[in-house]
PDB file of N, CA and C in Angstrom:
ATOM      1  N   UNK A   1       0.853  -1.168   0.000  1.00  0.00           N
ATOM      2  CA  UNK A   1       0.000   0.000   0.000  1.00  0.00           C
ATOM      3  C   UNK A   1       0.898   1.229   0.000  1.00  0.00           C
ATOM      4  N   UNK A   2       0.830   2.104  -0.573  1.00  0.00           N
ATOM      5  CA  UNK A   2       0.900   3.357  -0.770  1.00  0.00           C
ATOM      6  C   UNK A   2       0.760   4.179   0.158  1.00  0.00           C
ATOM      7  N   UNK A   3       1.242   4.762   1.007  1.00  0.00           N
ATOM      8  CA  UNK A   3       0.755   5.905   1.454  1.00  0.00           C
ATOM      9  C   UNK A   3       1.604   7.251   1.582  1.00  0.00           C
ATOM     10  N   UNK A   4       2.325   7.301   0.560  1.00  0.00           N
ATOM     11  CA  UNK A   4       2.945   8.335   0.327  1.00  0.00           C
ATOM     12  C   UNK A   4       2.235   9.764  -0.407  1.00  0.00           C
ATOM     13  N   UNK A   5       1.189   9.717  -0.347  1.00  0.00           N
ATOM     14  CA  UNK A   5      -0.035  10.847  -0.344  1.00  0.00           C
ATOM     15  C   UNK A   5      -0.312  11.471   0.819  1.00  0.00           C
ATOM     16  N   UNK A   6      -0.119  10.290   2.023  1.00  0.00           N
ATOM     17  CA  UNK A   6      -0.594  10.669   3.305  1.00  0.00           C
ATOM     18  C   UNK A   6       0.549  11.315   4.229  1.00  0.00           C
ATOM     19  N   UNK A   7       1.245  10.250   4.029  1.00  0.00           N
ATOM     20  CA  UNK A   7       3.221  10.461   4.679  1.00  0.00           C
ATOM     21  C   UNK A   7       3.754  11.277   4.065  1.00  0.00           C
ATOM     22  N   UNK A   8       4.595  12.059   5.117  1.00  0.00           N
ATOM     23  CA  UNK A   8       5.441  12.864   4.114  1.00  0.00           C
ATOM     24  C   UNK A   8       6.369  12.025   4.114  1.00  0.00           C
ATOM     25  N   UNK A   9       7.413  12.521   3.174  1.00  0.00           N
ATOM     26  CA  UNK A   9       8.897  12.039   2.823  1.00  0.00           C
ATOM     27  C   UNK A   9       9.927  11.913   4.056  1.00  0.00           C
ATOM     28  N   UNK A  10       9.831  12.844   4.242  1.00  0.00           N
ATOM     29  CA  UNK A  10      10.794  12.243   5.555  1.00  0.00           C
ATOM     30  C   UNK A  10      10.524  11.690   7.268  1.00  0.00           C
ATOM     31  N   UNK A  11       9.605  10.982   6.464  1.00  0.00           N
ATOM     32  CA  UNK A  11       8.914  10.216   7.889  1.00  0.00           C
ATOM     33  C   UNK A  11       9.228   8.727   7.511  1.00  0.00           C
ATOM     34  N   UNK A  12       9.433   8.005   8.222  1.00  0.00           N
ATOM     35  CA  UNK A  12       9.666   6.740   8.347  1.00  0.00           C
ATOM     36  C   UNK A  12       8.472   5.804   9.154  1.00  0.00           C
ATOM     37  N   UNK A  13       7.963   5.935   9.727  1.00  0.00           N
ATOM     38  CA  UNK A  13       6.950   5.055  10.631  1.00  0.00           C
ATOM     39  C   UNK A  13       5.290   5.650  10.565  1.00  0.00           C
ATOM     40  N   UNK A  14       4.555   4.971  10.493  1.00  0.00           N
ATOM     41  CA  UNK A  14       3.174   5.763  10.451  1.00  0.00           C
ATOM     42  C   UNK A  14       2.166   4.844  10.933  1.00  0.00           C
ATOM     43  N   UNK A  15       0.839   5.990  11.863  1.00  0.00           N
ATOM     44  CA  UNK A  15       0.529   5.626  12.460  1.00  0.00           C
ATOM     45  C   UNK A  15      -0.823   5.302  12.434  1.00  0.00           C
ATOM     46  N   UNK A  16      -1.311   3.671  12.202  1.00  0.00           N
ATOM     47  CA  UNK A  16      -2.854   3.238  11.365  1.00  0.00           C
ATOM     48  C   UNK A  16      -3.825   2.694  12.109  1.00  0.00           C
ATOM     49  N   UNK A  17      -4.927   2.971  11.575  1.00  0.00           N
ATOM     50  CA  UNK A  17      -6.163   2.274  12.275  1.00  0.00           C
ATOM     51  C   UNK A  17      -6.629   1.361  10.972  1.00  0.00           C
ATOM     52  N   UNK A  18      -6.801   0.212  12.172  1.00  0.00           N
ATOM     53  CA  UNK A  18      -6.632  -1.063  10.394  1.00  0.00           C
ATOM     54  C   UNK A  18      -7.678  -1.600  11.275  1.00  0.00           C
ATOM     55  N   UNK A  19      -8.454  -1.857  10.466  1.00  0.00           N
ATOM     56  CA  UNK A  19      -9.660  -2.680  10.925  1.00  0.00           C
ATOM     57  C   UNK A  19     -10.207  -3.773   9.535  1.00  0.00           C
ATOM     58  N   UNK A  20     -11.171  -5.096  10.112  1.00  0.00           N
ATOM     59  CA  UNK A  20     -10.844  -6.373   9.080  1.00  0.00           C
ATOM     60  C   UNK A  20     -12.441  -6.427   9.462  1.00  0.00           C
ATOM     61  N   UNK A  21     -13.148  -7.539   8.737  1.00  0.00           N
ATOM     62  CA  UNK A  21     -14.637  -7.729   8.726  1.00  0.00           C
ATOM     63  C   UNK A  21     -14.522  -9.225   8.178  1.00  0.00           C
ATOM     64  N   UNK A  22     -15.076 -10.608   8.784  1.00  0.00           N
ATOM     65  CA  UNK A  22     -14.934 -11.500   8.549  1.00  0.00           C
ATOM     66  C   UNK A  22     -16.356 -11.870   8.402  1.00  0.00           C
ATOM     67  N   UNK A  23     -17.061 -11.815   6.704  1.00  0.00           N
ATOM     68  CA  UNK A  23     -18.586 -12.103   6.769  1.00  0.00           C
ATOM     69  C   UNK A  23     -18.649 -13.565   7.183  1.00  0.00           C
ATOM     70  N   UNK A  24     -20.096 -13.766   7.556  1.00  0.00           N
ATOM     71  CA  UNK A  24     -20.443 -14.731   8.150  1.00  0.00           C
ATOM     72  C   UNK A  24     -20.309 -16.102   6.788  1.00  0.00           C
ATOM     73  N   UNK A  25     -21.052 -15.775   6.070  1.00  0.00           N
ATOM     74  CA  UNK A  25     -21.268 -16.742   4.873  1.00  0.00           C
ATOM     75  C   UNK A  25     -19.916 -17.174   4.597  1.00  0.00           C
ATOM     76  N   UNK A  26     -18.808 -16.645   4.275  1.00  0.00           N
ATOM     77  CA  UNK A  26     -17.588 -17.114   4.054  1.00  0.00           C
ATOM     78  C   UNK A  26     -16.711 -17.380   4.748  1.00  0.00           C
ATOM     79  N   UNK A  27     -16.498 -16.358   5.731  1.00  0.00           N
ATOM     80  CA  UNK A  27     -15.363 -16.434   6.552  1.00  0.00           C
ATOM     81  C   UNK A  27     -15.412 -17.609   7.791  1.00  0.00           C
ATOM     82  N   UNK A  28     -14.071 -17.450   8.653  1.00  0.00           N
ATOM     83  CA  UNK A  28     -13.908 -18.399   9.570  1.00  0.00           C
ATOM     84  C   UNK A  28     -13.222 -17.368  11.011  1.00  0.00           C
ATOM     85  N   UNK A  29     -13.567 -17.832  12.064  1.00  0.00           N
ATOM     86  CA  UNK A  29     -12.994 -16.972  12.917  1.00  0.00           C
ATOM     87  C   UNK A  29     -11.730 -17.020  13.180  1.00  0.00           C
ATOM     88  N   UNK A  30     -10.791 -17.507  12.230  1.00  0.00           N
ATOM     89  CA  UNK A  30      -9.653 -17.979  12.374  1.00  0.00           C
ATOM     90  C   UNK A  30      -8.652 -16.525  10.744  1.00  0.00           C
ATOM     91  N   UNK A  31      -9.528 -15.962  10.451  1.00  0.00           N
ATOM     92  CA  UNK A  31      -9.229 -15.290   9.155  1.00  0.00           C
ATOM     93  C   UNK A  31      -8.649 -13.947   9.783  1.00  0.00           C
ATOM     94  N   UNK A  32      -7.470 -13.474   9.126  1.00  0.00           N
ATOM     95  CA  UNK A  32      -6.731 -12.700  10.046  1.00  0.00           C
ATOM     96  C   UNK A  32      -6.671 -11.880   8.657  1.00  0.00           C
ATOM     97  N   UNK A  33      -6.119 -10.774   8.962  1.00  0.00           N
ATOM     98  CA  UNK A  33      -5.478  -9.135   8.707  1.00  0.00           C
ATOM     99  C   UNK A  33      -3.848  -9.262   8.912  1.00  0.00           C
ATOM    100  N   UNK A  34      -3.424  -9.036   7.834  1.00  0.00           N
ATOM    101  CA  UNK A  34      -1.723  -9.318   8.199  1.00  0.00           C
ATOM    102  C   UNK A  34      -1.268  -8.224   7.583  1.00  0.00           C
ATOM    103  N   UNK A  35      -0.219  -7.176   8.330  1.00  0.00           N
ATOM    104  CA  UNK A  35       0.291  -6.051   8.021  1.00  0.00           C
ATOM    105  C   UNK A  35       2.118  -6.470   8.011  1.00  0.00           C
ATOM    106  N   UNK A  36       3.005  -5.865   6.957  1.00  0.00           N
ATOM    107  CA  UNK A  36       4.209  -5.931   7.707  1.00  0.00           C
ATOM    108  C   UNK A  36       4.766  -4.469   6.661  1.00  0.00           C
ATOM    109  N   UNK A  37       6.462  -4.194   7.215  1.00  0.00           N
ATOM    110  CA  UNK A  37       6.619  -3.418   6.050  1.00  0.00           C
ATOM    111  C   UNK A  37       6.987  -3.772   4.709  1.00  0.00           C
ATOM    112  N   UNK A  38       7.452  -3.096   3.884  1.00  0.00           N
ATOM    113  CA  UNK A  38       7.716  -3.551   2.723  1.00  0.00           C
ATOM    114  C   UNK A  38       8.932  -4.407   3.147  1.00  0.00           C
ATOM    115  N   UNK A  39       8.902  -5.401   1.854  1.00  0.00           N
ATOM    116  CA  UNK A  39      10.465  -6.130   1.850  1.00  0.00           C
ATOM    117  C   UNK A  39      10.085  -7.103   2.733  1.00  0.00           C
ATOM    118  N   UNK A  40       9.427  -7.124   3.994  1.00  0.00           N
ATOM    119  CA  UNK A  40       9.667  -7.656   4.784  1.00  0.00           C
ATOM    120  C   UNK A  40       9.840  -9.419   4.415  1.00  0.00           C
ATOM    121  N   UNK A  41      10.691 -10.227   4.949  1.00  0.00           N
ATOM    122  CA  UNK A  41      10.839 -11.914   4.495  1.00  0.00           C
ATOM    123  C   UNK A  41       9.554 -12.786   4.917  1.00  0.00           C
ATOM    124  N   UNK A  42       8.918 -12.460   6.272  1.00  0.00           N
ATOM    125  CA  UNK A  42       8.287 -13.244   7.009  1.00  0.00           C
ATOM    126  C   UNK A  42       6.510 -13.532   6.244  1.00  0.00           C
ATOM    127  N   UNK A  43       6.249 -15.229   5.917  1.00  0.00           N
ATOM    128  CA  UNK A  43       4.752 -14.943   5.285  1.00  0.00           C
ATOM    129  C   UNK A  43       3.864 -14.623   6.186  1.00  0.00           C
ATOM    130  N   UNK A  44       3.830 -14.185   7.489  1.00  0.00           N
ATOM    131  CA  UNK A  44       2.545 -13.621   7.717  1.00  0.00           C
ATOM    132  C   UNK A  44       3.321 -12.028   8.273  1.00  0.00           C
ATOM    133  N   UNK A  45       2.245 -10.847   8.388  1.00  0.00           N
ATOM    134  CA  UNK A  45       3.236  -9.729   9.045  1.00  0.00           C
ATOM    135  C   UNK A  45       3.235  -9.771  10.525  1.00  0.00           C
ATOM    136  N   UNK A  46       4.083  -9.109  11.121  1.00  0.00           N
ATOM    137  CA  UNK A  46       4.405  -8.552  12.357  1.00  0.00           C
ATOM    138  C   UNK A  46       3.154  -8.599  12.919  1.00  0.00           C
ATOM    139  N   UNK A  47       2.419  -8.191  12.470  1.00  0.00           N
ATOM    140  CA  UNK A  47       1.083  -7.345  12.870  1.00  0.00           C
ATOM    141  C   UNK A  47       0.197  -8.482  12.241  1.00  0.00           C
ATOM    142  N   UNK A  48      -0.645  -9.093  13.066  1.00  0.00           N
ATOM    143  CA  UNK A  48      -1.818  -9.522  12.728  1.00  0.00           C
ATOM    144  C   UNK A  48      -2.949  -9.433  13.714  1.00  0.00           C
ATOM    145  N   UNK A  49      -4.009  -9.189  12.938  1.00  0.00           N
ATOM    146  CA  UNK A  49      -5.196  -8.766  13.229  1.00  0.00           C
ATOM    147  C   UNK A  49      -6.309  -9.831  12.893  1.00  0.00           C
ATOM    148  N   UNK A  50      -7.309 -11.012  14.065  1.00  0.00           N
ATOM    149  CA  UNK A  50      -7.515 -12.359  13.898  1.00  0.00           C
ATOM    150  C   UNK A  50      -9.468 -11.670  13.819  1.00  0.00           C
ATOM    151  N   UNK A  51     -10.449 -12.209  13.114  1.00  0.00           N
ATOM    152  CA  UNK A  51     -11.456 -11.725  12.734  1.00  0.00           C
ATOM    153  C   UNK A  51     -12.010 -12.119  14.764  1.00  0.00           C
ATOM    154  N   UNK A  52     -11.928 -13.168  15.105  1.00  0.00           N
ATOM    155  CA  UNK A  52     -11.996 -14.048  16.341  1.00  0.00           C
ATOM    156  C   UNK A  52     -13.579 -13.963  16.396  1.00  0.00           C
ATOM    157  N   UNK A  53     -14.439 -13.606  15.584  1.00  0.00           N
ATOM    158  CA  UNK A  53     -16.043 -13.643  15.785  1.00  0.00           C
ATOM    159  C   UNK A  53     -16.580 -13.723  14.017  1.00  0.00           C
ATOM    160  N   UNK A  54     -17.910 -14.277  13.661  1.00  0.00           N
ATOM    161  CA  UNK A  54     -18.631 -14.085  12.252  1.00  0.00           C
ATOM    162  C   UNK A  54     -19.793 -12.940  12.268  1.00  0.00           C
ATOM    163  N   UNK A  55     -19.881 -11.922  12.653  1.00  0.00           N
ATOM    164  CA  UNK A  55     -20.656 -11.475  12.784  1.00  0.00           C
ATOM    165  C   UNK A  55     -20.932 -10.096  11.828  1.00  0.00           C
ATOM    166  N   UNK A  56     -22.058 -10.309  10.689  1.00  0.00           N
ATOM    167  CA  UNK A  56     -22.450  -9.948   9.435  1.00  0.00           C
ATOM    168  C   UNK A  56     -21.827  -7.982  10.201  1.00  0.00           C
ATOM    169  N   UNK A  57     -22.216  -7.355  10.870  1.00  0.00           N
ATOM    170  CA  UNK A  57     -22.227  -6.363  11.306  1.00  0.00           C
ATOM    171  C   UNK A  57     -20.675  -5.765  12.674  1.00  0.00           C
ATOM    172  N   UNK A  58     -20.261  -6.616  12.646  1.00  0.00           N
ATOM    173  CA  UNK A  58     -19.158  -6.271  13.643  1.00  0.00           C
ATOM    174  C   UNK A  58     -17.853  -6.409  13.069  1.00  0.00           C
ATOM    175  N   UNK A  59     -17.010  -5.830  13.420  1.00  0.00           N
ATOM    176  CA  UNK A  59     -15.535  -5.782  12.756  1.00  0.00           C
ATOM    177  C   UNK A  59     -14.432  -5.469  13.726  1.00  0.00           C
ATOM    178  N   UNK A  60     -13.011  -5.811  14.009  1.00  0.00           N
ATOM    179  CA  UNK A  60     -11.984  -5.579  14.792  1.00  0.00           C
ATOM    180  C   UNK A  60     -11.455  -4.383  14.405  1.00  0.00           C
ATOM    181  N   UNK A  61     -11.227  -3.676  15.426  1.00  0.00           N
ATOM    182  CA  UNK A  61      -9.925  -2.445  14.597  1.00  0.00           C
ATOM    183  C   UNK A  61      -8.790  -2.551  15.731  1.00  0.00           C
ATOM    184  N   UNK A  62      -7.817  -2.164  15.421  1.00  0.00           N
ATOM    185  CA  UNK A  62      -6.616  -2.019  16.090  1.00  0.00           C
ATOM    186  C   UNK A  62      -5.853  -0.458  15.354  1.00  0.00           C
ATOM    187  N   UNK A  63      -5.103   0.169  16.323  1.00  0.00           N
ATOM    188  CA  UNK A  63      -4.541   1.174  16.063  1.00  0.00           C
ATOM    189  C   UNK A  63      -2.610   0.363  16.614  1.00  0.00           C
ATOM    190  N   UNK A  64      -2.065   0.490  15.330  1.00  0.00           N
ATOM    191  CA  UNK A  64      -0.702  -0.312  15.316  1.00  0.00           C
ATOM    192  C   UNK A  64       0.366   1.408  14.288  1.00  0.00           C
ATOM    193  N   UNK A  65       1.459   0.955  14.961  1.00  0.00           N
ATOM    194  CA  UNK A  65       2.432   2.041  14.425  1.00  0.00           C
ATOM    195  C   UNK A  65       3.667   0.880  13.773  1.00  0.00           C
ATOM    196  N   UNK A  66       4.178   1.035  12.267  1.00  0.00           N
ATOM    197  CA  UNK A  66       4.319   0.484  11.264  1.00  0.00           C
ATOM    198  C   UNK A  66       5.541   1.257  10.607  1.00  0.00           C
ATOM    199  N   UNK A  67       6.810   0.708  10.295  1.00  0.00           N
ATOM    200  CA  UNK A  67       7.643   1.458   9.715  1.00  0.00           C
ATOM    201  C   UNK A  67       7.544   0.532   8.124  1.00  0.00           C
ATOM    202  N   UNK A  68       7.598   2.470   7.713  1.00  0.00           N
ATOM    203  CA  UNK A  68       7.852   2.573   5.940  1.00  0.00           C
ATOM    204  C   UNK A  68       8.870   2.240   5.820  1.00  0.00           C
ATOM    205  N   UNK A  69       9.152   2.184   4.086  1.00  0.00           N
ATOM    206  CA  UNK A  69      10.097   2.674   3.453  1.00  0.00           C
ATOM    207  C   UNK A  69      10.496   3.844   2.939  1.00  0.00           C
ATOM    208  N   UNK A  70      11.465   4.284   2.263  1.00  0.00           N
ATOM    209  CA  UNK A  70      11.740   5.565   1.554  1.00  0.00           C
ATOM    210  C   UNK A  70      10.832   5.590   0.799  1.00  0.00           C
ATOM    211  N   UNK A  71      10.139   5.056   0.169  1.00  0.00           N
ATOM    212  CA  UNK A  71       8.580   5.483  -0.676  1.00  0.00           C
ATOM    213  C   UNK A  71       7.421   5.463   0.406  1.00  0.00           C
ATOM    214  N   UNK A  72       7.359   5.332   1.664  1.00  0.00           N
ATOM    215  CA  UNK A  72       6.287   5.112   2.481  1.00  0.00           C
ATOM    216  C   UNK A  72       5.471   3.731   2.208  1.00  0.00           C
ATOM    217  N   UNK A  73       5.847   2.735   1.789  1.00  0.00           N
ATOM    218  CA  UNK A  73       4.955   1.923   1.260  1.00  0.00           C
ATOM    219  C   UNK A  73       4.996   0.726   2.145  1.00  0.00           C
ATOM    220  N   UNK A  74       3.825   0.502   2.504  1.00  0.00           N
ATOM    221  CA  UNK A  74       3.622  -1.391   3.537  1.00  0.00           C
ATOM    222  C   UNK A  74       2.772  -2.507   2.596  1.00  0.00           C
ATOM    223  N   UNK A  75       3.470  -3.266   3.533  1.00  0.00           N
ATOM    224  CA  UNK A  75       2.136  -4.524   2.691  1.00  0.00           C
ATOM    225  C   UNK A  75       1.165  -5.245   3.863  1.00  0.00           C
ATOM    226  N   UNK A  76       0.066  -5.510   2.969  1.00  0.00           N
ATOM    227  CA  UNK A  76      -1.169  -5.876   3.881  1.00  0.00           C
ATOM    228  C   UNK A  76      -1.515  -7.168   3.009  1.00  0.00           C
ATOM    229  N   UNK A  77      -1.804  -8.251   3.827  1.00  0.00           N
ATOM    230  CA  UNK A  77      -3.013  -9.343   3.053  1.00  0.00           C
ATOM    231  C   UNK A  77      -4.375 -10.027   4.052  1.00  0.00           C
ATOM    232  N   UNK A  78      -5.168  -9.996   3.041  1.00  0.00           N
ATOM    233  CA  UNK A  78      -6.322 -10.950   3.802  1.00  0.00           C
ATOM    234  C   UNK A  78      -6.234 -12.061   3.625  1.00  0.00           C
ATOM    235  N   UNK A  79      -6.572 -13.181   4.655  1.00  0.00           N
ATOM    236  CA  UNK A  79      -6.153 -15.033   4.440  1.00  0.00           C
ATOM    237  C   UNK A  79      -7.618 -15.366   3.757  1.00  0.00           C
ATOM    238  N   UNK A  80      -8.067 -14.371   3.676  1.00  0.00           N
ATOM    239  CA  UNK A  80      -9.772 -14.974   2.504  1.00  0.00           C
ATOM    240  C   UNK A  80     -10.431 -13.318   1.695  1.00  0.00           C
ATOM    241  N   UNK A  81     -10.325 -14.384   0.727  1.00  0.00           N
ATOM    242  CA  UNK A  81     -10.620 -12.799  -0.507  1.00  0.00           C
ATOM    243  C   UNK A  81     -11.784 -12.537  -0.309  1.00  0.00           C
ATOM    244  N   UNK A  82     -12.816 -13.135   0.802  1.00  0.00           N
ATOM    245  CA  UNK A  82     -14.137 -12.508   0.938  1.00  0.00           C
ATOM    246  C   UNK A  82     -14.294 -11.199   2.129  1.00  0.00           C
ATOM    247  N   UNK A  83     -12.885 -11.647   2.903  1.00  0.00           N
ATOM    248  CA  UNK A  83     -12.514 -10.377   4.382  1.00  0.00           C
ATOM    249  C   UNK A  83     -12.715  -9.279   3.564  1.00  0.00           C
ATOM    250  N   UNK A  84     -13.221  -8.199   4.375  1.00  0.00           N
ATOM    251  CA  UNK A  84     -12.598  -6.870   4.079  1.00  0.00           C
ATOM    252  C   UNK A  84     -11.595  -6.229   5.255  1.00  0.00           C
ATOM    253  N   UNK A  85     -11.041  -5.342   4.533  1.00  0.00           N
ATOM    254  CA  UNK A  85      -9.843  -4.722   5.383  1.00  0.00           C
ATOM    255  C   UNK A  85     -10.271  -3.260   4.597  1.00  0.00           C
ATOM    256  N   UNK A  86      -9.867  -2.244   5.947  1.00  0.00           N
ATOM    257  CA  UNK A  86      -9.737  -1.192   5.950  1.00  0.00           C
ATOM    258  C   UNK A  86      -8.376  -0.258   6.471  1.00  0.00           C
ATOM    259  N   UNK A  87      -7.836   0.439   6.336  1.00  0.00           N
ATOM    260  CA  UNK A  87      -5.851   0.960   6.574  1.00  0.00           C
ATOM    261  C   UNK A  87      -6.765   2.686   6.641  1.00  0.00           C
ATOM    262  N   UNK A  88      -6.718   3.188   7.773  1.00  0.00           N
ATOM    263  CA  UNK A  88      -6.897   4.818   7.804  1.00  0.00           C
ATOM    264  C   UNK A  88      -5.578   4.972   8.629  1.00  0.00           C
ATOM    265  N   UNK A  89      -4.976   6.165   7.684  1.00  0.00           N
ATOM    266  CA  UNK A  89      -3.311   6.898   8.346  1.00  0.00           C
ATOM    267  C   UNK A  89      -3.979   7.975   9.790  1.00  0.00           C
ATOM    268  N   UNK A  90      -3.484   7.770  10.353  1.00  0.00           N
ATOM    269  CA  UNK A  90      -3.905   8.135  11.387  1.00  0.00           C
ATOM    270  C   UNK A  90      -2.532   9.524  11.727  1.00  0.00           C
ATOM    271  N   UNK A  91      -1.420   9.293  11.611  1.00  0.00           N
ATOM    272  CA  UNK A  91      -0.657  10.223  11.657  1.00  0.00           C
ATOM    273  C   UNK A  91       0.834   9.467  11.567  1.00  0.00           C
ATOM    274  N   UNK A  92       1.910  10.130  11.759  1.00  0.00           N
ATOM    275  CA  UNK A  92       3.497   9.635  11.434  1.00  0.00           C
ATOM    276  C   UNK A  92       4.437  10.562  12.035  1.00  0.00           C
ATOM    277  N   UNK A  93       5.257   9.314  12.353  1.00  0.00           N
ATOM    278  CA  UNK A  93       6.472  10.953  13.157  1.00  0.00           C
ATOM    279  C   UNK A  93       7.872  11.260  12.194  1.00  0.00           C
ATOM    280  N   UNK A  94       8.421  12.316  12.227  1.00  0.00           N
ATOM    281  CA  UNK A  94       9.091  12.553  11.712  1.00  0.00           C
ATOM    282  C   UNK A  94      10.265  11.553  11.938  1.00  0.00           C
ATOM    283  N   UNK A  95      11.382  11.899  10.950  1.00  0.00           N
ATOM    284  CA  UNK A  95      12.829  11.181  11.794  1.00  0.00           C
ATOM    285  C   UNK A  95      13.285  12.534  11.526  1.00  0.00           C
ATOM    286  N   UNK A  96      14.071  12.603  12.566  1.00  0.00           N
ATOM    287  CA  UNK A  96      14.897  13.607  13.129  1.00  0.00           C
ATOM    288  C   UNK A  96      16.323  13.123  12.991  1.00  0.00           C
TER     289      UNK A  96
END
């Protein structure tokens, strides 16, 4: 993901509210939200976010702080293409 619209350039880390939705019809309470930064080696990210309920109307959010790259860019996946996921930049600190 991109968020070098949101980040400025000389920020390195930024700070998200990521929230996931595991519908009932498809999903499993076992269907997670996986964040890491770019590049990163590991297949799931640092950061995971587990649906842990099916409920047509309810969703997890977590507020997690995430280091960029020099383009600002992270990667995110859902373990079922029916999840939704949501990434709002919430803010970023400079490097000094």
């Amino acid at each position: 993901v991109d968020l070098s619209a949101l980040v400025p350039p000389n920020c390195d880390l930024a700070h998200l509210l990521c929230a996931m939705l595991a519908p009932v019809a498809t999903g499993t309470s076992t269907d997670s939200l996986d964040l890491r930064p770019n590049g990163a080696n590991s297949s799931d990210g640092p950061w995971s976010i587990s649906a842990g309920a099916l409920i047509a109307s309810a969703n997890r959010g977590y507020v997690i702080s995430i280091p960029t790259d020099a383009n600002r860019i992270i990667e995110y996946r859902v373990s079922d293409a029916d999840d939704d996921a949501d990434l709002w930049v919430l803010g970023y600190d400079d490097e000094l």
